[in-house]
Protein backbone atom coordinates (compact mmCIF):
# COMPACT_ATOMS: atom_id res chain seq x y z
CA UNK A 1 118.43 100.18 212.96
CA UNK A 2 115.14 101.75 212.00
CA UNK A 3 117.00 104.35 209.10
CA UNK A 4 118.39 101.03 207.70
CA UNK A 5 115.43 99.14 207.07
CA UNK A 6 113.69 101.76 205.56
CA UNK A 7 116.35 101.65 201.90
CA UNK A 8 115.41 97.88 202.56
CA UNK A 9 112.00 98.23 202.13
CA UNK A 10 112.06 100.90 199.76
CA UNK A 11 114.04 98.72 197.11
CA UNK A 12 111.96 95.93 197.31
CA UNK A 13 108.71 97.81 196.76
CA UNK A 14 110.26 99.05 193.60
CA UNK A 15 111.89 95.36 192.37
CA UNK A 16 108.22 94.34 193.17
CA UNK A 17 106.96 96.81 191.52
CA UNK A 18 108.98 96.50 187.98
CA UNK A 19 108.55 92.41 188.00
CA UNK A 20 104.40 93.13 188.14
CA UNK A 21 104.86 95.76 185.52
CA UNK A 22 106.66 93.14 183.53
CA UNK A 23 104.22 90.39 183.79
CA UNK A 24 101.58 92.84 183.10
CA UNK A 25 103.28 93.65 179.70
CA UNK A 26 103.68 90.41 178.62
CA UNK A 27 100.13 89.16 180.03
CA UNK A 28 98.28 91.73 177.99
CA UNK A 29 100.28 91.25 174.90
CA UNK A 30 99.86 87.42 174.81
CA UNK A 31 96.09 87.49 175.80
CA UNK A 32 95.40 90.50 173.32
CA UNK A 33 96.80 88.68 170.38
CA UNK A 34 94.90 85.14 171.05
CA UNK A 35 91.37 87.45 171.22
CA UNK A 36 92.37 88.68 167.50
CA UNK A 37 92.84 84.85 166.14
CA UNK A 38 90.29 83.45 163.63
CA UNK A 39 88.40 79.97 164.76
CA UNK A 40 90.82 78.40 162.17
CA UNK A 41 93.59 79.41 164.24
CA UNK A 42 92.34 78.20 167.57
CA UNK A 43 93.54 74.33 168.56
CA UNK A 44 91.00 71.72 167.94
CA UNK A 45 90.78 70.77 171.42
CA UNK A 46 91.97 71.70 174.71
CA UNK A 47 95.33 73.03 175.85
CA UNK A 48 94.63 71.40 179.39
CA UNK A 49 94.43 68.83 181.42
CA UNK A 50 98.17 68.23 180.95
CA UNK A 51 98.88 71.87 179.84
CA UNK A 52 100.91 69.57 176.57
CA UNK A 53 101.27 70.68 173.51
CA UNK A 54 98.91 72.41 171.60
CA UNK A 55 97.74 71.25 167.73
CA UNK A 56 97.85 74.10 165.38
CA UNK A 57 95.43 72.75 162.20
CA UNK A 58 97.93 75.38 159.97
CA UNK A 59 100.97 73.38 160.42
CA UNK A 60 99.22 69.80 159.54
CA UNK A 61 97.81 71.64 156.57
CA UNK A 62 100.61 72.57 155.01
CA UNK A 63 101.77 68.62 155.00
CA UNK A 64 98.97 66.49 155.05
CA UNK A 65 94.96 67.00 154.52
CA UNK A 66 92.64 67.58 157.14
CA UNK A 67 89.22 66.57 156.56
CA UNK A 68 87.43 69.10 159.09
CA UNK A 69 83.56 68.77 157.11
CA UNK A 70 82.80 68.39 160.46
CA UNK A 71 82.21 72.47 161.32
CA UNK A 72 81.17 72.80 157.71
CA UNK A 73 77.72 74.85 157.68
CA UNK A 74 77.99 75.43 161.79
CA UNK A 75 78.17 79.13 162.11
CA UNK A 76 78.65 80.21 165.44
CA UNK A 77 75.64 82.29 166.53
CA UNK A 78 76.97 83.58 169.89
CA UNK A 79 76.53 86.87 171.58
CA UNK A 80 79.90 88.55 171.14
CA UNK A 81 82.41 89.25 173.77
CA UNK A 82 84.13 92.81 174.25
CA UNK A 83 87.72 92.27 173.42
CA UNK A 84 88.71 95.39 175.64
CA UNK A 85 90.22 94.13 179.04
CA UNK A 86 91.90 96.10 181.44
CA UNK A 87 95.19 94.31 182.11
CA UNK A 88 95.93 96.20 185.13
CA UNK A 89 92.65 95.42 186.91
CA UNK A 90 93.81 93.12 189.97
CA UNK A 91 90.17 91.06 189.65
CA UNK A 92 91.48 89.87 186.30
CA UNK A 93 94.87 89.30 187.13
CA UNK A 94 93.65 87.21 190.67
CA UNK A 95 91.18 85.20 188.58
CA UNK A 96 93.98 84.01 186.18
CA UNK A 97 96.49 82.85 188.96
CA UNK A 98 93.85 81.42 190.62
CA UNK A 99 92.10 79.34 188.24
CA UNK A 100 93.75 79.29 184.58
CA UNK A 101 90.87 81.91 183.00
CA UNK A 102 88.69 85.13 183.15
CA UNK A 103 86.88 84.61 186.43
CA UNK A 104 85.23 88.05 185.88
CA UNK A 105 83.67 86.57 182.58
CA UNK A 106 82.42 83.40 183.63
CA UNK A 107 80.92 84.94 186.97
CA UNK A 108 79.03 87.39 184.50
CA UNK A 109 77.85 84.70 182.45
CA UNK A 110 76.40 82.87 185.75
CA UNK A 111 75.22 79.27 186.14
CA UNK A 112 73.96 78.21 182.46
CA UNK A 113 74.15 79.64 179.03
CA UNK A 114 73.23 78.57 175.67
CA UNK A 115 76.48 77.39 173.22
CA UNK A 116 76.43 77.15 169.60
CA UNK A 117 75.33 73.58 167.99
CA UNK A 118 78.46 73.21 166.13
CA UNK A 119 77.58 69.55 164.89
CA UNK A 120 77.70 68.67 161.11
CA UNK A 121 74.42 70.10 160.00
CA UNK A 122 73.54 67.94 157.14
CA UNK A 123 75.40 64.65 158.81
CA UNK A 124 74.82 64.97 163.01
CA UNK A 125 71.75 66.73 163.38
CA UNK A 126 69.28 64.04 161.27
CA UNK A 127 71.00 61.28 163.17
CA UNK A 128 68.39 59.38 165.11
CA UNK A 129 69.98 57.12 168.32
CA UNK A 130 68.17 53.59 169.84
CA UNK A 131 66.00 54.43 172.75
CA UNK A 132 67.67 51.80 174.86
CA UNK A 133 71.10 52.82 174.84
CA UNK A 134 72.97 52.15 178.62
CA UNK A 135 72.98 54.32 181.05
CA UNK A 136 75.55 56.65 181.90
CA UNK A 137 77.65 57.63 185.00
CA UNK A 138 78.89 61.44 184.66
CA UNK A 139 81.98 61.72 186.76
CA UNK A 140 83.73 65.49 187.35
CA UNK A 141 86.12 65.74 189.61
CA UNK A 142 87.76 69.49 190.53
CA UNK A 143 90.03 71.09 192.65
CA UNK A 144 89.76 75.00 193.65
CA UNK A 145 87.50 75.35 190.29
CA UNK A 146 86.30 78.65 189.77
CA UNK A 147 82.46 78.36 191.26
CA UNK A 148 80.27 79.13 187.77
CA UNK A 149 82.57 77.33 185.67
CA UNK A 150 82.29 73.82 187.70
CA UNK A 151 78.23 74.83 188.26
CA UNK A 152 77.98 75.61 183.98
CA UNK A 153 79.46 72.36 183.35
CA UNK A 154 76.54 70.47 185.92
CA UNK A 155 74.17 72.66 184.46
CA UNK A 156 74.74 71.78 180.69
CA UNK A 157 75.40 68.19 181.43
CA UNK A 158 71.59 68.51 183.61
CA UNK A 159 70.15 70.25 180.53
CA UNK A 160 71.24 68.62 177.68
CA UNK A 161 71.40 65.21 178.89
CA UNK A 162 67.97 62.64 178.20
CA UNK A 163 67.03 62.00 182.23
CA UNK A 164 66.38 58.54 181.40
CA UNK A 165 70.07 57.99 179.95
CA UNK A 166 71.58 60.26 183.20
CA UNK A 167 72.10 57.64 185.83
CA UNK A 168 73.92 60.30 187.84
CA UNK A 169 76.55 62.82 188.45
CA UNK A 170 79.53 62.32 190.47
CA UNK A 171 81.09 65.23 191.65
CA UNK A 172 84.31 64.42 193.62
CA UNK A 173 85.96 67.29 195.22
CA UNK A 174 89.62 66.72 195.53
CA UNK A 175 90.56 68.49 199.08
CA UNK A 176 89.31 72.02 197.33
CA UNK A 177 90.44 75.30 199.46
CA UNK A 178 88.33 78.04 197.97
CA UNK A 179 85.10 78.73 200.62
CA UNK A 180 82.35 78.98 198.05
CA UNK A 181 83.02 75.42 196.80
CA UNK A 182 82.08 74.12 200.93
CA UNK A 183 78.43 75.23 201.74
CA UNK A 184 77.54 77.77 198.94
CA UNK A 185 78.25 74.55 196.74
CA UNK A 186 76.14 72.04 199.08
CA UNK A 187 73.57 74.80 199.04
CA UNK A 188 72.98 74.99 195.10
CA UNK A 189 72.88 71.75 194.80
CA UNK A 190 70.10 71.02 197.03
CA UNK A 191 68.06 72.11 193.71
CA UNK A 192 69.45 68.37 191.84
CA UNK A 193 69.57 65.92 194.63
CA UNK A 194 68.70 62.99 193.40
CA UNK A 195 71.08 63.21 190.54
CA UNK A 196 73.79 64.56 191.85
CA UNK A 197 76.33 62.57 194.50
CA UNK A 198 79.13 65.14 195.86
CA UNK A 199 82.19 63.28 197.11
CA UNK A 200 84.81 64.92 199.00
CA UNK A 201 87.89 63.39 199.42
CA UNK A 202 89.75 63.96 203.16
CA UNK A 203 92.70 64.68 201.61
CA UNK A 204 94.57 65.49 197.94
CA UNK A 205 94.84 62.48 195.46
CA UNK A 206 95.07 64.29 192.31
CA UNK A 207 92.70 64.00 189.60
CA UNK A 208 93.89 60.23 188.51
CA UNK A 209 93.32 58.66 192.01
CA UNK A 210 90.28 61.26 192.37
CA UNK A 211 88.72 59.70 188.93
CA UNK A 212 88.74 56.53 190.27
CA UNK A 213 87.22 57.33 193.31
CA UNK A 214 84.46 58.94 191.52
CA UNK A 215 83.87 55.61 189.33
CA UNK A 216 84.26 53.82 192.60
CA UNK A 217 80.48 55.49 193.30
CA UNK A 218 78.89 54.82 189.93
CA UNK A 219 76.59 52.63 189.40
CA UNK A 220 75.52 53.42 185.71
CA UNK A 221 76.80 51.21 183.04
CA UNK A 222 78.90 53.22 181.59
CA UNK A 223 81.28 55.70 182.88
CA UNK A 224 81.76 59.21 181.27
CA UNK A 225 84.38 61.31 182.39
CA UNK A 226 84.63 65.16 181.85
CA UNK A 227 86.68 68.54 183.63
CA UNK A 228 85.24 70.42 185.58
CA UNK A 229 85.65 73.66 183.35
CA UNK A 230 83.73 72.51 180.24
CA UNK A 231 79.80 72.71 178.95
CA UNK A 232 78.23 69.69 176.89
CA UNK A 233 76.64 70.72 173.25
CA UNK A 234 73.25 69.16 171.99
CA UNK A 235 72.68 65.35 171.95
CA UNK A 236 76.21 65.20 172.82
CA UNK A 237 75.96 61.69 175.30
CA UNK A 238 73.60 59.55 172.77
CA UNK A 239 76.77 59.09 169.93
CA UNK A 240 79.22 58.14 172.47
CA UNK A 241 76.76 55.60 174.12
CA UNK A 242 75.74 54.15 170.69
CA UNK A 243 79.08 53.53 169.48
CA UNK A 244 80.01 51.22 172.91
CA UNK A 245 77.04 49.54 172.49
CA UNK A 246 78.26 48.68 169.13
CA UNK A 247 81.25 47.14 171.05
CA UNK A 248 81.95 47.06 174.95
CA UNK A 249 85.67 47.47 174.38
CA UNK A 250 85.42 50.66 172.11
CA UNK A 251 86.57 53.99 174.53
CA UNK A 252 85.23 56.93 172.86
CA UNK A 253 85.95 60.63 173.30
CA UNK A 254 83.49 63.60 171.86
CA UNK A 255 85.19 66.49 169.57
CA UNK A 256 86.53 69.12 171.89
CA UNK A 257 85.64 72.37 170.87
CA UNK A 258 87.35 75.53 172.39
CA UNK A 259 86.21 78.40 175.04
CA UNK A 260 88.60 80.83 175.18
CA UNK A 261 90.29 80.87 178.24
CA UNK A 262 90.38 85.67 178.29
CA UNK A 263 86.85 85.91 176.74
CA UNK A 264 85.27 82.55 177.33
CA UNK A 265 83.67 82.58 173.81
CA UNK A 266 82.46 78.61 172.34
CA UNK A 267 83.80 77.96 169.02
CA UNK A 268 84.30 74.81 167.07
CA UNK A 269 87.14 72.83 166.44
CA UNK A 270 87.60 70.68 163.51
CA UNK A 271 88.23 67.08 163.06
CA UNK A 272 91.58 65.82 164.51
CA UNK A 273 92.96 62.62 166.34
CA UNK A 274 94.78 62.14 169.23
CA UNK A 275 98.45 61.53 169.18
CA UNK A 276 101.79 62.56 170.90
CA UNK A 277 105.97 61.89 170.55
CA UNK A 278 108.59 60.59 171.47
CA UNK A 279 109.08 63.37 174.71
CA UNK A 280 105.75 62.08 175.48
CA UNK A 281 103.52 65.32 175.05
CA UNK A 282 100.24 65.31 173.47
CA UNK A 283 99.69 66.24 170.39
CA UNK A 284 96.63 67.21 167.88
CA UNK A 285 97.07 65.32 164.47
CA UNK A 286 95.55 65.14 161.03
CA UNK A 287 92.96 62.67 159.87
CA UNK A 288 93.84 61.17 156.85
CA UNK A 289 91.15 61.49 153.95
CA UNK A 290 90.92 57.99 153.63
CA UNK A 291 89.53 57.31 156.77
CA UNK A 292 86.43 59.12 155.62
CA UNK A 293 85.74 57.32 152.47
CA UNK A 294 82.38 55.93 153.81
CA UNK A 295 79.01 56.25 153.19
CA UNK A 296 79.49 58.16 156.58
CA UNK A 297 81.73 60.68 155.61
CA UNK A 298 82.76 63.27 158.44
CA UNK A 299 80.97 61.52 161.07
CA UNK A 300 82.11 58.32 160.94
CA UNK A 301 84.21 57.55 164.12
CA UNK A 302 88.46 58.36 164.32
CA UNK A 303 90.67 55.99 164.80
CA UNK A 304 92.73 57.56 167.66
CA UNK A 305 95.92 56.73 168.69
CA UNK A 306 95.71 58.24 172.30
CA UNK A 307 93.16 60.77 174.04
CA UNK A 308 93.63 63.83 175.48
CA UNK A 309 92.51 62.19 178.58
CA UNK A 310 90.03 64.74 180.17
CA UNK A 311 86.58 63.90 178.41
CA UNK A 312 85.76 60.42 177.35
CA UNK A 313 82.91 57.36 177.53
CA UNK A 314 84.39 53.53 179.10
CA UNK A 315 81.94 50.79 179.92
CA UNK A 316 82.24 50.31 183.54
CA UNK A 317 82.92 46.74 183.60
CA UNK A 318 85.62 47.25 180.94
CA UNK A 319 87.32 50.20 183.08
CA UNK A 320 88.23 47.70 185.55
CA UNK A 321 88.97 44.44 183.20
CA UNK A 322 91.52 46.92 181.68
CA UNK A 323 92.81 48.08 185.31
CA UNK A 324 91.46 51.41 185.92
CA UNK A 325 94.58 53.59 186.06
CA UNK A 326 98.10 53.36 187.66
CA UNK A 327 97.09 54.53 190.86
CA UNK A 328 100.94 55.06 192.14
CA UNK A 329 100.99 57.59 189.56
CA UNK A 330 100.54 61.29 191.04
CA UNK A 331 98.54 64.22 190.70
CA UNK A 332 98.14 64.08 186.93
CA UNK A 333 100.14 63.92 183.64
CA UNK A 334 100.58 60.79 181.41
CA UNK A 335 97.68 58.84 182.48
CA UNK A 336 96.33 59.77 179.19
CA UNK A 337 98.90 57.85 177.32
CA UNK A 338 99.27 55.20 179.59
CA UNK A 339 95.26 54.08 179.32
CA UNK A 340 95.39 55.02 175.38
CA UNK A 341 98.56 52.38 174.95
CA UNK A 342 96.98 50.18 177.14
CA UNK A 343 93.55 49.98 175.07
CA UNK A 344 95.24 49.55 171.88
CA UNK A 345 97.68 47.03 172.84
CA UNK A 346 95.18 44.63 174.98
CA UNK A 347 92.75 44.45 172.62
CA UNK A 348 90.37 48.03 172.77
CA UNK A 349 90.12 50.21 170.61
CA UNK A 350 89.55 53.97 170.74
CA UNK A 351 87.47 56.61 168.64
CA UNK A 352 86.75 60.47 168.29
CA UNK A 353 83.45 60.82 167.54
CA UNK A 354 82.72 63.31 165.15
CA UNK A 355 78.78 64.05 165.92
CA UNK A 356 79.48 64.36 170.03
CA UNK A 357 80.75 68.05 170.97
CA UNK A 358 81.80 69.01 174.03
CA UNK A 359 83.60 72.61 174.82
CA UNK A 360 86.17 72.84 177.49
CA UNK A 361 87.85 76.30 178.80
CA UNK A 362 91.64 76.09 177.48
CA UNK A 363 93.23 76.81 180.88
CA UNK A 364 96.43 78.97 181.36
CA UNK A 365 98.36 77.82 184.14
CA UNK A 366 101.84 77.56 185.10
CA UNK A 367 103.81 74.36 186.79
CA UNK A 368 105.41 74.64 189.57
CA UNK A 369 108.16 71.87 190.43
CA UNK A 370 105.38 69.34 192.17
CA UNK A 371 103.62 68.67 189.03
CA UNK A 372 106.89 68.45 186.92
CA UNK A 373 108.04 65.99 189.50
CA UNK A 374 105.22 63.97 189.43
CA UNK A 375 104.88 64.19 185.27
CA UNK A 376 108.40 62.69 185.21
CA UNK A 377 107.37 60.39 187.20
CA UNK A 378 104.15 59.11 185.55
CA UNK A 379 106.16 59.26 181.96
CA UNK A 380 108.71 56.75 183.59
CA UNK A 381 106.10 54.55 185.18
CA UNK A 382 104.69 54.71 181.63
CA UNK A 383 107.86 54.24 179.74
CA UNK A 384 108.96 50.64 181.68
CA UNK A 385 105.60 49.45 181.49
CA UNK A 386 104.37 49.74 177.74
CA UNK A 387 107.43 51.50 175.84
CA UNK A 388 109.73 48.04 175.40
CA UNK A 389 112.76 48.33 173.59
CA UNK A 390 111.51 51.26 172.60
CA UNK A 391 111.56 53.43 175.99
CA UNK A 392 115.00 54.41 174.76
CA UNK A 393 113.76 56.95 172.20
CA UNK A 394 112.34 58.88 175.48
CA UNK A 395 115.77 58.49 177.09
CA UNK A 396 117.20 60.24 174.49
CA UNK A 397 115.56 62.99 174.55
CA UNK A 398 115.33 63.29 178.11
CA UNK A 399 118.23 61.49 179.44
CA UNK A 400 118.46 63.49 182.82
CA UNK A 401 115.16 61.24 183.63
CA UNK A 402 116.40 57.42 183.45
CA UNK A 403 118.42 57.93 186.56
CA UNK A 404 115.06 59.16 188.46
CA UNK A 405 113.19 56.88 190.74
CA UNK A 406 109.49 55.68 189.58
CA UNK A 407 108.06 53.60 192.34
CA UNK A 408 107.34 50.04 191.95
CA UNK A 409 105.67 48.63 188.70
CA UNK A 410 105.84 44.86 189.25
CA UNK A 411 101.82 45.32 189.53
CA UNK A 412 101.41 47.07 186.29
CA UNK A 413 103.65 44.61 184.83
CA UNK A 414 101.77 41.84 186.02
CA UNK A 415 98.42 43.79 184.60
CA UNK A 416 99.75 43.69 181.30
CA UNK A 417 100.89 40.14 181.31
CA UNK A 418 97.48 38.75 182.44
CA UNK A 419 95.55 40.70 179.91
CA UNK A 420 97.42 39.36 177.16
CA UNK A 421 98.81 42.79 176.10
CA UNK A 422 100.43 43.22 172.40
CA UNK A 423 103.86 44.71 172.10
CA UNK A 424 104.49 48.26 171.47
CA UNK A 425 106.17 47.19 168.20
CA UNK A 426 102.39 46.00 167.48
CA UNK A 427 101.10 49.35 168.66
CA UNK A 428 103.48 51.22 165.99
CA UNK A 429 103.18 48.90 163.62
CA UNK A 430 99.13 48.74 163.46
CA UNK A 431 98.21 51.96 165.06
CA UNK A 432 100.58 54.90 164.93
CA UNK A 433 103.34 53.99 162.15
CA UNK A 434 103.65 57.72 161.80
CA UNK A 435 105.81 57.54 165.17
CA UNK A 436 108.52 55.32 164.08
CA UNK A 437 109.01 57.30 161.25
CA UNK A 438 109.62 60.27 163.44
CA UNK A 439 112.06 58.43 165.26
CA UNK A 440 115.09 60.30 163.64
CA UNK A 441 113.33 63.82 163.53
């Protein structure tokens, strides 16, 4: 019995062994080539929280014109990073299955650091903001974050933040695992009681039940959401607060620059808007030049058909008018869309703006079938809810989804009905024609 386990074991090692020399092959030739891209090349935002699509500002460019004045004259002054990695180090490979990016990198660059103020020189920095602006509720919510990465994004937020505009910071811990986010984290922040609240939750929610359970604990008047992997830039909170005091039912969302998820190095991204199609994935898309024709220019706000749904400013009071978000949608995925089509079409309106930066770490990560499950999911929820006659678009393109279950609606329904909701033929017609003309494509 023994002499025939031993070829057993022996063949497995080996299969083992050729599948890790495999993914070490491709891992260092896919990270290697996104170190040698120019800041042009990088996205102008995140590749996260829903891991969609990523904008590439070289495809718009050759089809429509991006105004993107916005990083004009904001060199990045930033110690750099050694591009030499060693692929076959296990440290490096744990950190990226574990959390999404170079845990080795981010430990070495500790709690804090200093980013580059990649605002519009001549436009953002001589802006001056009302000294009685509301006050604002940070919420982060995490789950198994790498340690430094959740503390850097506290840190900056601490930092760059006027104290007399920080109401607080919600920290909600969604049922984390890791051990150095259970005392070592109750320990550190000992230093900021007082303006820090940690929450944990007894049990997973995902981050769009875990959001509003950290806006359930707020008590500033307005609610700002952001990941839990990101770093605010300078005078980042005073432009979003400004522009919802200028209306209550405005939802803004800063410019989302990019760290790079191998060497963790800020740079800037340039102006785009939020958008996505008919498959329902996120997409970054051009601003037309028209829309800054203004005695503004490049900082006047975007007109955004949807967020990326990780970073943005909601008065609290409106949050709930509008109906927080689906709650019987799981983990996360959609809930972007949903809240952007739901602000448009009952009478919001949503904005980029252009002289608020924030960075956020573009994440690598793979899905396994619990978050595909529960993306379908929130996309149908989404689809028989807002999409109208026009949820069959989505069907077409994914027609192995309209026979899947979604959970009951007849809530969300009756949401939409009592706020008076436009239809989505509104919605394409006043906000995103570009989508019905894509219909055929």
């Amino acid at each position: 019995m023994r002499n025939n386990i031993i070829p057993y074991l022996f063949c497995g090692s080996l299969i083992f062994g050729i599948w890790t020399a495999l993914y070490f092959v491709y891992f260092h030739h896919d990270n290697m080539s996104k170190l040698h891209r120019t800041v042009q090349e990088h996205a102008p935002a995140w590749a996260h929280v829903h891991e969609q699509e990523i904008y590439n500002p070289e495809e718009i460019r050759k089809q429509h014109i991006i105004v993107d004045m916005a990083v004009e004259d904001a060199p990045v002054e930033q110690k750099p990073f050694s591009p030499l990695y060693n692929f076959s180090d296990p440290e490096l490979l744990d950190g990226f299955l574990k959390y999404g990016f170079n845990a080795i990198v981010s430990r070495s660059l500790g709690h804090e650091r200093e980013v580059p103020d990649t605002r519009h020189k001549s436009r953002c920095l001589h802006n001056y903001y009302s000294a009685y602006l509301p006050t604002a509720s940070i919420i982060i919510c995490f789950y198994n974050e790498e340690f430094n990465a959740l503390f850097r994004t506290v840190s900056s937020v601490v930092t760059l933040t006027p104290f007399h505009l920080l109401e607080e910071i919600i920290l909600v811990d969604d049922g984390s695992e890791f051990g150095d986010l259970k005392e070592k984290l109750d320990y550190y922040l000992e230093s900021l009681r007082g303006k820090v609240k940690l929450v944990r939750n007894r049990k997973r929610e995902g981050l769009i039940r875990a959001k509003m359970i950290g806006a359930s604990h707020a008590s500033g008047e307005v609610l700002v959401f952001l990941d839990s992997h990101s770093e605010v830039n300078r005078v980042w909170l005073e432009p979003l607060l400004s522009a919802i005091t200028r209306d209550s039912k405005t939802v803004v969302c800063p410019v989302i620059d990019v760290i790079d998820s191998m060497s963790l190095q800020y740079t800037p991204s340039p102006l785009a808007r939020g958008a996505f199609d008919w498959n329902l994935h996120f997409k970054w898309d051009n601003v037309f030049s028209y829309e800054m024709d203004s005695p503004e220019g490049p900082t006047m706000p975007i007109r955004s058909p949807a967020m990326a749904g990780g970073i943005f400013a909601i008065y609290r009071p409106y949050f709930y008018e509008l109906g927080q978000y689906d709650k019987d949608m799981d983990l996360w995925g959609g809930e972007n869309l949903e809240l952007s089509l739901r602000i448009w079409m009952c009478g919001g309106q949503l904005f980029i703006i252009p002289c608020s930066r924030v960075g956020h770490i573009s994440k690598k990560h793979t899905r396994d079938s619990t978050f595909r499950k529960a993306m379908a999911r929130n996309y149908l929820r989404l689809v028989h809810v807002w999409l109208d006659e026009y949820k069959e678009q989505f069907f077409l393109r994914s027609p192995g989804l309209k026979s899947m279950t979604y959970g009951n609606i007849s809530e969300r329904v009756q949401l939409r009905k009592q706020l008076g909701c436009k239809s989505f033929q509104w919605y394409l017609d006043t906000v995103f024609p570009e989508l019905e003309a894509s219909m055929n494509s």
